[in-house]
C-alpha atoms as a PDB file:
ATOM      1  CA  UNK A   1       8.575 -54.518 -27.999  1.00  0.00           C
ATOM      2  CA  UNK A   2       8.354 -58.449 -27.998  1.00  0.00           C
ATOM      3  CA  UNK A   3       6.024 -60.073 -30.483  1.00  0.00           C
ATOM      4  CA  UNK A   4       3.686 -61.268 -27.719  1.00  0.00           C
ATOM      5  CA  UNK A   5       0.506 -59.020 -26.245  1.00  0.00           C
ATOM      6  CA  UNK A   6       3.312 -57.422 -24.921  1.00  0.00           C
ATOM      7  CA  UNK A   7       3.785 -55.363 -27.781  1.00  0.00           C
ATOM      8  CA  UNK A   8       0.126 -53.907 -27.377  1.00  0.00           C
ATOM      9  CA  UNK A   9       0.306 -49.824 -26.203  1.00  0.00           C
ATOM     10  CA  UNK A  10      -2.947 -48.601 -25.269  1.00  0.00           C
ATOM     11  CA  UNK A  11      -3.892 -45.489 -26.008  1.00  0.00           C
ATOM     12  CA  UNK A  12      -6.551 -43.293 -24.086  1.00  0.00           C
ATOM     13  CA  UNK A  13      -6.242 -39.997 -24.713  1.00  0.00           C
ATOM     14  CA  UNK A  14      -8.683 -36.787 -24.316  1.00  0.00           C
ATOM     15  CA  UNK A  15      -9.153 -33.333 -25.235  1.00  0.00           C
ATOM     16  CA  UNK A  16      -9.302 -30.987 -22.118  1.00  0.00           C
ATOM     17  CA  UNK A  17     -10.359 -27.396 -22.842  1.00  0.00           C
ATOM     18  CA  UNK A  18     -10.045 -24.592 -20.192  1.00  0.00           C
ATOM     19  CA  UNK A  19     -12.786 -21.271 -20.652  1.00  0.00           C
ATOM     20  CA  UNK A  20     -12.376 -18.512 -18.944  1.00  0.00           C
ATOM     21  CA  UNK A  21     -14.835 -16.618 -17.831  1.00  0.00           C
ATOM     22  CA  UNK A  22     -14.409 -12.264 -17.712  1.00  0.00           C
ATOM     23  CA  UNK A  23     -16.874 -10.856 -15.858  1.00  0.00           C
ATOM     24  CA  UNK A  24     -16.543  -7.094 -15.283  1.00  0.00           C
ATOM     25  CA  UNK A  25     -18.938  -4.554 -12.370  1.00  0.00           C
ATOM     26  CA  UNK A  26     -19.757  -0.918 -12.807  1.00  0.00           C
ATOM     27  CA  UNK A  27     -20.918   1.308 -10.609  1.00  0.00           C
ATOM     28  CA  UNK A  28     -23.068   4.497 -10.911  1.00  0.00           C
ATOM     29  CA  UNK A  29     -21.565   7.475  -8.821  1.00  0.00           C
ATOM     30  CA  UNK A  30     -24.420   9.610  -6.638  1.00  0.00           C
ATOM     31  CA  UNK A  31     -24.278  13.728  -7.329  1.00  0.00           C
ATOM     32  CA  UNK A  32     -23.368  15.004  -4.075  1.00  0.00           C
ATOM     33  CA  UNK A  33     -26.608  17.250  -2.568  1.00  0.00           C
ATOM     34  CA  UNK A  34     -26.734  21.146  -3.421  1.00  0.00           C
ATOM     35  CA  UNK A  35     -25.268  23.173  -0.489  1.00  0.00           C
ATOM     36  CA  UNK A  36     -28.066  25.463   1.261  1.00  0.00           C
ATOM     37  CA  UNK A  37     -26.716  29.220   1.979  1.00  0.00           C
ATOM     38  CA  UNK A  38     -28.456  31.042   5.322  1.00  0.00           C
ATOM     39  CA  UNK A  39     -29.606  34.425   4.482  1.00  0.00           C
ATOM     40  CA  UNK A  40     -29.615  35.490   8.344  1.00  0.00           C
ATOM     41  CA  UNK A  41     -25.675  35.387   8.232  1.00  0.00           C
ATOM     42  CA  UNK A  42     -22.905  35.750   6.145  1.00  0.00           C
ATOM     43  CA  UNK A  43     -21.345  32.340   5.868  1.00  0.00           C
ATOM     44  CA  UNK A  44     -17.645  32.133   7.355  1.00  0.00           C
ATOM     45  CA  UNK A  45     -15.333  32.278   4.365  1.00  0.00           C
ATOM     46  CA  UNK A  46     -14.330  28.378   4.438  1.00  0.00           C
ATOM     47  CA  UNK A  47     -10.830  27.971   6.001  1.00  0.00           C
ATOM     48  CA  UNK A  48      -8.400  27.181   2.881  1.00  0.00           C
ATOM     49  CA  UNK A  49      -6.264  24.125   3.091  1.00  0.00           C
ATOM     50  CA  UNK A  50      -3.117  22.584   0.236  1.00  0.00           C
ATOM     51  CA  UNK A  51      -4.733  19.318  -1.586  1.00  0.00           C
ATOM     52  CA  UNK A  52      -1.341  17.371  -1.895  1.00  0.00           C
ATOM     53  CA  UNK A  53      -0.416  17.149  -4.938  1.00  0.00           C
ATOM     54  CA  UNK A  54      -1.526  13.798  -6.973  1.00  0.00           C
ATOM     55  CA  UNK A  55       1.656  10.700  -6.897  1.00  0.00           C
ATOM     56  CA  UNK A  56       1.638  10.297 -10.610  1.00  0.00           C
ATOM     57  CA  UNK A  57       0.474   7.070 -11.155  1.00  0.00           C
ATOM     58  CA  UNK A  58       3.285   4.205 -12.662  1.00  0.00           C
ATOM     59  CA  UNK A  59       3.440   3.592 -15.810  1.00  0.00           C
ATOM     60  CA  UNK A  60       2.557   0.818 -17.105  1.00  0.00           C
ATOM     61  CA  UNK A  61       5.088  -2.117 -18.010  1.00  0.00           C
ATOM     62  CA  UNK A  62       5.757  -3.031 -21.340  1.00  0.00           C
ATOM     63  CA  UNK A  63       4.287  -6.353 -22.399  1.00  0.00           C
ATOM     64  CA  UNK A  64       6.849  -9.079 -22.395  1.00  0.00           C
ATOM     65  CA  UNK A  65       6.642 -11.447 -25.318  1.00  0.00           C
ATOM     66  CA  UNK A  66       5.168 -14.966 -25.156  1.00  0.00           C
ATOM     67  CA  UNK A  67       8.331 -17.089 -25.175  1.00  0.00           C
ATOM     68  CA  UNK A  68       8.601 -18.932 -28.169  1.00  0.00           C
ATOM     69  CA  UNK A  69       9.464 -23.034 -28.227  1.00  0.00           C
ATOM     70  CA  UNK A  70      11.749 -24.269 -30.750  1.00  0.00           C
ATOM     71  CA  UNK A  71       9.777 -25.762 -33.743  1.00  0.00           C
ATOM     72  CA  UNK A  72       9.631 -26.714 -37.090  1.00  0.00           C
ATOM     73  CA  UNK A  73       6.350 -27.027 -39.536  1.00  0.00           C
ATOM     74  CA  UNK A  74       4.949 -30.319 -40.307  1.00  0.00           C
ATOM     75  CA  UNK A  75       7.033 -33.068 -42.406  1.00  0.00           C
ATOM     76  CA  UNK A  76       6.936 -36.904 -42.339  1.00  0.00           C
ATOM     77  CA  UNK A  77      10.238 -38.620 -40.516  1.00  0.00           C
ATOM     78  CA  UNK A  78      12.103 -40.525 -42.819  1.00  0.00           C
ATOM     79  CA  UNK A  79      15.208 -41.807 -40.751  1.00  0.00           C
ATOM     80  CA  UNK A  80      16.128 -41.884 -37.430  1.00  0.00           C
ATOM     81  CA  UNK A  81      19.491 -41.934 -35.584  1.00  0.00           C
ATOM     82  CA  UNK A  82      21.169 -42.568 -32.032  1.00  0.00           C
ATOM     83  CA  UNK A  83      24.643 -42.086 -32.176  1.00  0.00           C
ATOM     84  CA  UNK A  84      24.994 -43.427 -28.522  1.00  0.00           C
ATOM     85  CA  UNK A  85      23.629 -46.487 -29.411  1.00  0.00           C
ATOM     86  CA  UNK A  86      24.681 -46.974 -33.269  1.00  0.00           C
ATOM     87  CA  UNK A  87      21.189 -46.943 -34.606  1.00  0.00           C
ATOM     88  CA  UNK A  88      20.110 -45.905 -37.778  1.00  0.00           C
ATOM     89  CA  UNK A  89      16.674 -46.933 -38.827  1.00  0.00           C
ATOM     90  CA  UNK A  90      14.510 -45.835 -41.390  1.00  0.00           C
ATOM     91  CA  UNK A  91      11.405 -44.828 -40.196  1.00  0.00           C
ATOM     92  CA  UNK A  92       7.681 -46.256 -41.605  1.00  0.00           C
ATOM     93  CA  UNK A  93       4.398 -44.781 -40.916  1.00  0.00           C
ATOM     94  CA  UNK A  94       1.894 -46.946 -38.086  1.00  0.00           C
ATOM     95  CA  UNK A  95      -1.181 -46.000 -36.987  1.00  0.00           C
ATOM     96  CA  UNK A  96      -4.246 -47.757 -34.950  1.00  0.00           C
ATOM     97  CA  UNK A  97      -5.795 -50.905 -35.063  1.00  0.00           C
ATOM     98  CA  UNK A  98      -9.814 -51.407 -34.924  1.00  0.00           C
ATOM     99  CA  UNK A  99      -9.470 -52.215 -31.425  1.00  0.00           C
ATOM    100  CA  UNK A 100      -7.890 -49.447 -30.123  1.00  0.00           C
ATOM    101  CA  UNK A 101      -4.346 -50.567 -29.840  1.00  0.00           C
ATOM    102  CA  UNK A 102      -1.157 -49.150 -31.189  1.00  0.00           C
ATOM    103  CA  UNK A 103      -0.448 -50.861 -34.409  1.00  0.00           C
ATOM    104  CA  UNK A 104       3.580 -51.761 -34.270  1.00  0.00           C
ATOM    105  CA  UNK A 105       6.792 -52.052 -36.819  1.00  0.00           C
ATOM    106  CA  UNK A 106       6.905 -55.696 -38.063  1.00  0.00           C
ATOM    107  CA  UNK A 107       8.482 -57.950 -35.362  1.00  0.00           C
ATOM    108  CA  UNK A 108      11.136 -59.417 -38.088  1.00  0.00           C
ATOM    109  CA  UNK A 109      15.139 -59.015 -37.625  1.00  0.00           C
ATOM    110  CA  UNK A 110      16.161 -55.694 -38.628  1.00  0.00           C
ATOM    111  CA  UNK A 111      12.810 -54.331 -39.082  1.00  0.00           C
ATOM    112  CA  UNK A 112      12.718 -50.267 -39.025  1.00  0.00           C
ATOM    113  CA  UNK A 113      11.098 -48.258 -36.340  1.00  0.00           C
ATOM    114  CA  UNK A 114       7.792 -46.500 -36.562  1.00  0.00           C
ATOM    115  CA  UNK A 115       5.934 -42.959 -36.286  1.00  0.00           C
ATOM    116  CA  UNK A 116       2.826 -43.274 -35.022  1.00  0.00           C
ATOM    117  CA  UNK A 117       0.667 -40.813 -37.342  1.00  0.00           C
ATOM    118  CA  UNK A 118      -1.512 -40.050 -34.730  1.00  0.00           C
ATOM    119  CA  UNK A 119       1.141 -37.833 -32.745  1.00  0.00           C
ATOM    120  CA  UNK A 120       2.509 -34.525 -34.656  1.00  0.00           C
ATOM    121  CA  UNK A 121       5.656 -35.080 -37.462  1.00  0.00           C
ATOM    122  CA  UNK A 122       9.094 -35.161 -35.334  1.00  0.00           C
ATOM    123  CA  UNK A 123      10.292 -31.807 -34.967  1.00  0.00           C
ATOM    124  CA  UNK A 124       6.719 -30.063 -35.018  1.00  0.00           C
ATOM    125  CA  UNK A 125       5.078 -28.356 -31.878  1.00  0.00           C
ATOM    126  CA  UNK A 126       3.577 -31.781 -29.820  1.00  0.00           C
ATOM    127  CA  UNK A 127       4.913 -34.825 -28.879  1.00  0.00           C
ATOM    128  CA  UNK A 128       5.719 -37.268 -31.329  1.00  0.00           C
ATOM    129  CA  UNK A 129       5.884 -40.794 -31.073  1.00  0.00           C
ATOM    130  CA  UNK A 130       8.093 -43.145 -32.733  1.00  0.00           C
ATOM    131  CA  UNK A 131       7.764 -46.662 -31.511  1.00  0.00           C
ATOM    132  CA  UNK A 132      10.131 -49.751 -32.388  1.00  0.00           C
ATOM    133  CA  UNK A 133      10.891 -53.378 -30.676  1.00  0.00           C
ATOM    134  CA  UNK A 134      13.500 -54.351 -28.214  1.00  0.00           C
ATOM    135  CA  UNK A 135      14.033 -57.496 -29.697  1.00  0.00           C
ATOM    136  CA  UNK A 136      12.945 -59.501 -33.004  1.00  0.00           C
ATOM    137  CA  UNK A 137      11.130 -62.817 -33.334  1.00  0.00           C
ATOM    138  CA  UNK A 138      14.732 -64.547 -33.765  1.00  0.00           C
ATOM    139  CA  UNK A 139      17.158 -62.773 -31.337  1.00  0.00           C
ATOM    140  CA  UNK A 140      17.328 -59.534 -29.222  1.00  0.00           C
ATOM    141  CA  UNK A 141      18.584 -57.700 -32.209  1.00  0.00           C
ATOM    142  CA  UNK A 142      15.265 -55.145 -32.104  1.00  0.00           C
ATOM    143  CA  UNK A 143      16.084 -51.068 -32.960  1.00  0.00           C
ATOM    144  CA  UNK A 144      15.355 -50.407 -29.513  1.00  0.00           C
ATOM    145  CA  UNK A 145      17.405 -52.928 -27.917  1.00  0.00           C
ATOM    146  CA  UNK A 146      19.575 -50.584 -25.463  1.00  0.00           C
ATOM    147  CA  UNK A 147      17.314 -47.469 -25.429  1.00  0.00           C
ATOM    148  CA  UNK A 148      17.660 -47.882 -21.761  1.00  0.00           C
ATOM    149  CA  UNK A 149      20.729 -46.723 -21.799  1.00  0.00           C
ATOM    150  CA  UNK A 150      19.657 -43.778 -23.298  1.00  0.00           C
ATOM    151  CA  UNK A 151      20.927 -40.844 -20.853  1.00  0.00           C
ATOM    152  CA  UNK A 152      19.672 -37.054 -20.093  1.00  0.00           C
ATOM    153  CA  UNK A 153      22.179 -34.881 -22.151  1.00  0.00           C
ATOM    154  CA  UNK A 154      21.800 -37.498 -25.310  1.00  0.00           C
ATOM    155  CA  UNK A 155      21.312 -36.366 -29.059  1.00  0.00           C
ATOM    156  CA  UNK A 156      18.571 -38.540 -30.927  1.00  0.00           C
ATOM    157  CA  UNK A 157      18.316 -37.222 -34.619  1.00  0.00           C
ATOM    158  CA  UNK A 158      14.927 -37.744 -37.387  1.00  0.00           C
ATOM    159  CA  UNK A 159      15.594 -36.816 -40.652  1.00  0.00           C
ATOM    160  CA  UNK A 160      12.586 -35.223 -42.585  1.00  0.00           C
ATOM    161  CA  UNK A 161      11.269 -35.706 -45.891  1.00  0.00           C
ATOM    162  CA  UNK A 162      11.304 -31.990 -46.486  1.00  0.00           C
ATOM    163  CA  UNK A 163      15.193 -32.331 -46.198  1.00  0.00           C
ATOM    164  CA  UNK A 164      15.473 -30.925 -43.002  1.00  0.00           C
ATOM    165  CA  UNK A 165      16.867 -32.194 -39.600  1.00  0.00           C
ATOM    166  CA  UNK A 166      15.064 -32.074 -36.172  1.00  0.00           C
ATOM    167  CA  UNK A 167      17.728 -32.847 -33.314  1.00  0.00           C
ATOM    168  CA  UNK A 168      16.283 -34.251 -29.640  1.00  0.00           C
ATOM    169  CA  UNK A 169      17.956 -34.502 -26.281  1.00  0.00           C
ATOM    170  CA  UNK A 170      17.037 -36.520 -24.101  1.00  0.00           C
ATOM    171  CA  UNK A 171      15.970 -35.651 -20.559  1.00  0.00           C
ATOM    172  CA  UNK A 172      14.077 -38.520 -19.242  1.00  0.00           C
ATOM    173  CA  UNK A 173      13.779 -42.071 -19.520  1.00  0.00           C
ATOM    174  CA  UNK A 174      11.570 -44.232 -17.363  1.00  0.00           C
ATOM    175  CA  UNK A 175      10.091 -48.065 -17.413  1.00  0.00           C
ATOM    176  CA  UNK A 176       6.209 -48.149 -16.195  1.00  0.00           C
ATOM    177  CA  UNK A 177       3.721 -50.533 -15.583  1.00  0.00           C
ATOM    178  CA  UNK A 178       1.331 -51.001 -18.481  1.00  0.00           C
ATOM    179  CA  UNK A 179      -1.850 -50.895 -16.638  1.00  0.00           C
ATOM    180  CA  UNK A 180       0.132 -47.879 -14.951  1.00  0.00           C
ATOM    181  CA  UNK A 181       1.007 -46.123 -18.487  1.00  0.00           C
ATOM    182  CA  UNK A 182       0.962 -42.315 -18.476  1.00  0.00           C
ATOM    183  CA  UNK A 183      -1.176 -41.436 -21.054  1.00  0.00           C
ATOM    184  CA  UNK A 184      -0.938 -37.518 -20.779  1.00  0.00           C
ATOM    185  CA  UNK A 185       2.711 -37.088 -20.584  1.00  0.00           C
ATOM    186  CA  UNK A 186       3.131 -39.334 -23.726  1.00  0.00           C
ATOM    187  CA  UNK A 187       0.046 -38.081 -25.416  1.00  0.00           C
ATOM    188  CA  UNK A 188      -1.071 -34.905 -24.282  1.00  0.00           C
ATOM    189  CA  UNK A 189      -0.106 -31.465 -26.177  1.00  0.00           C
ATOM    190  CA  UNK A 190       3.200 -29.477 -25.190  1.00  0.00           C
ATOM    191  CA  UNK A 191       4.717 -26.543 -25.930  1.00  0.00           C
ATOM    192  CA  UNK A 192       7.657 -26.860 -28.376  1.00  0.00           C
ATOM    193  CA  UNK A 193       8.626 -29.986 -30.494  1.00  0.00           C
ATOM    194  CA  UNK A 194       8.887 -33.150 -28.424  1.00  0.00           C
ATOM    195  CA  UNK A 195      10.015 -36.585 -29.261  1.00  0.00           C
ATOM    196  CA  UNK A 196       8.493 -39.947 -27.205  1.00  0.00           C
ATOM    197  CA  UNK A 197      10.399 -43.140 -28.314  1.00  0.00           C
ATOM    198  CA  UNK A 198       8.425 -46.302 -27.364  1.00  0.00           C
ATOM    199  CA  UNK A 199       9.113 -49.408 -26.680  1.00  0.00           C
ATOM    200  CA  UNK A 200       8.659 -53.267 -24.614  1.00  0.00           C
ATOM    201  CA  UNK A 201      10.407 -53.502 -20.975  1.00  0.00           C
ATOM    202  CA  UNK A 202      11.262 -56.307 -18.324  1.00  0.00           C
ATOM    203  CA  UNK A 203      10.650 -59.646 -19.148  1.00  0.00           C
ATOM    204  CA  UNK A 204       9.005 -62.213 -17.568  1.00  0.00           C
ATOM    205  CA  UNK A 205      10.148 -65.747 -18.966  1.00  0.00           C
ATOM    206  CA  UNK A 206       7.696 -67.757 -17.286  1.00  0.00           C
ATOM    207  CA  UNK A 207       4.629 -65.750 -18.876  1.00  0.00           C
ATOM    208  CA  UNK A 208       7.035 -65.119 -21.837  1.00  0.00           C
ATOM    209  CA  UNK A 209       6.055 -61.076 -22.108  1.00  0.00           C
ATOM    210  CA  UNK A 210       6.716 -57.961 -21.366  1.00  0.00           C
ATOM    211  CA  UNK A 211       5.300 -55.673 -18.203  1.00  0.00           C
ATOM    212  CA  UNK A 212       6.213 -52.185 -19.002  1.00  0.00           C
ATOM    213  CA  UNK A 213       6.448 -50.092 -21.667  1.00  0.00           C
ATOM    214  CA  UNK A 214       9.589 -47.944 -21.553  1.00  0.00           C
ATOM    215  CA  UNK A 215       9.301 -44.586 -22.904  1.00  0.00           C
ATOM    216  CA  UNK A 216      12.273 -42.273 -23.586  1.00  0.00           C
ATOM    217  CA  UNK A 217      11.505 -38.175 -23.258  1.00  0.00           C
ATOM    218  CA  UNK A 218      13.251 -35.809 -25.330  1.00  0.00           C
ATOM    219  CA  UNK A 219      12.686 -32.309 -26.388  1.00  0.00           C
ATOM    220  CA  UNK A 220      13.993 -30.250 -29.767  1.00  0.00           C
ATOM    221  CA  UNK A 221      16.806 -28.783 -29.320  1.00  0.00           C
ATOM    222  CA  UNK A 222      18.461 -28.235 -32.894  1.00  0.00           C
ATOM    223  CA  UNK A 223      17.449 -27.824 -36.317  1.00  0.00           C
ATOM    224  CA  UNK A 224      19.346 -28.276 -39.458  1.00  0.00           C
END
């Protein structure tokens, strides 16, 4: 992230719920009428002919169980690693400002990343999001630096204060246009654990700020 209005991430996210609606029909069967029996003549004994037998119907198959995303309960991130790119960052807690933007790690040389506590803990079922700068206010020394050359097939590692380890790869990693930010793939709920790593993209020295926002993707893979 730079330390300009660059560094501002909106955030607009909603709530969509889905009902479904059962509805269910009857229907009420009619007696069939009473046969009438002439008493002038004997009725002609009815001619007799096989019912087939009945197809037993199939049985029914077993239900097959929900499958069931890798996840871990909830525990604040306390460190962060990227072997690929030699990063190792502690990680501090960041939340909104009044206006609505995300509030951001300090822009100073060597300053940690950040979870945003609005997202679930790293490791737990939703996306999390963990935010940092590409470059400091003194030199382009920022955690996120080279996360663009963050790869699919990557291991990205958060340490939890409960002691335990929740272990990402990554399997997308795209620049976008601010005003052109995708809200619900960031935001929105998932199934599973999922990891969202945040941060400032392509330059423009003559306006001296950033025009994307580059977001890694990266999904739980491992637990320790």
């Amino acid at each position: 992230m730079s330390t300009d209005t660059g560094r501002h991430l909106r955030l607009t996210a909603g709530v969509a719920a889905l009902v479904l609606l059962l509805t269910g029909c009857g229907a009420t069967a009619q007696q069939p009428q009473a046969e009438t029996t002439s008493t002038a003549a004997p009725s002609p004994e009815p001619t007799r002919t096989a019912s087939p037998e009945p197809e037993p119907e199939p049985s029914p198959e077993p239900d097959q169980p929900p499958e069931v995303e890798l996840a871990l309960d909830r525990s604040k991130p306390v460190k962060l690693s990227i072997p690929k790119l030699d990063v190792d960052s502690e990680l501090i807690e960041t939340g909104l400002r009044d206006d609505g933007t995300l509030e951001v790690p300090p822009g100073d040389e060597g300053s940690p990343a950040s979870w945003y506590t609005g997202s679930p803990t790293p490791g737990s079922a939703g996306p999390s999001v963990l935010l940092g700068h590409v470059n400091s206010l003194s030199d382009p020394s920022g955690i996120f630096y080279r996360i663009r050359e963050l790869a699919a097939g990557d291991r990205v590692t958060v340490t939890r204060e409960d002691g335990s380890t929740a272990i990402f790869e990554v399997y997308r990693n795209e620049s976008f246009v601010k005003d052109q930010f995708p809200t619900k793939e960031v935001y929105f709920p998932v199934r599973g654990a999922e990891l969202r790593m945040i941060t400032c993209d392509a330059y423009v020295a003559s306006a001296r700020l950033y025009e994307n926002n580059r977001v890694v993707f990266a999904k739980l893979v491992e637990t320790a």
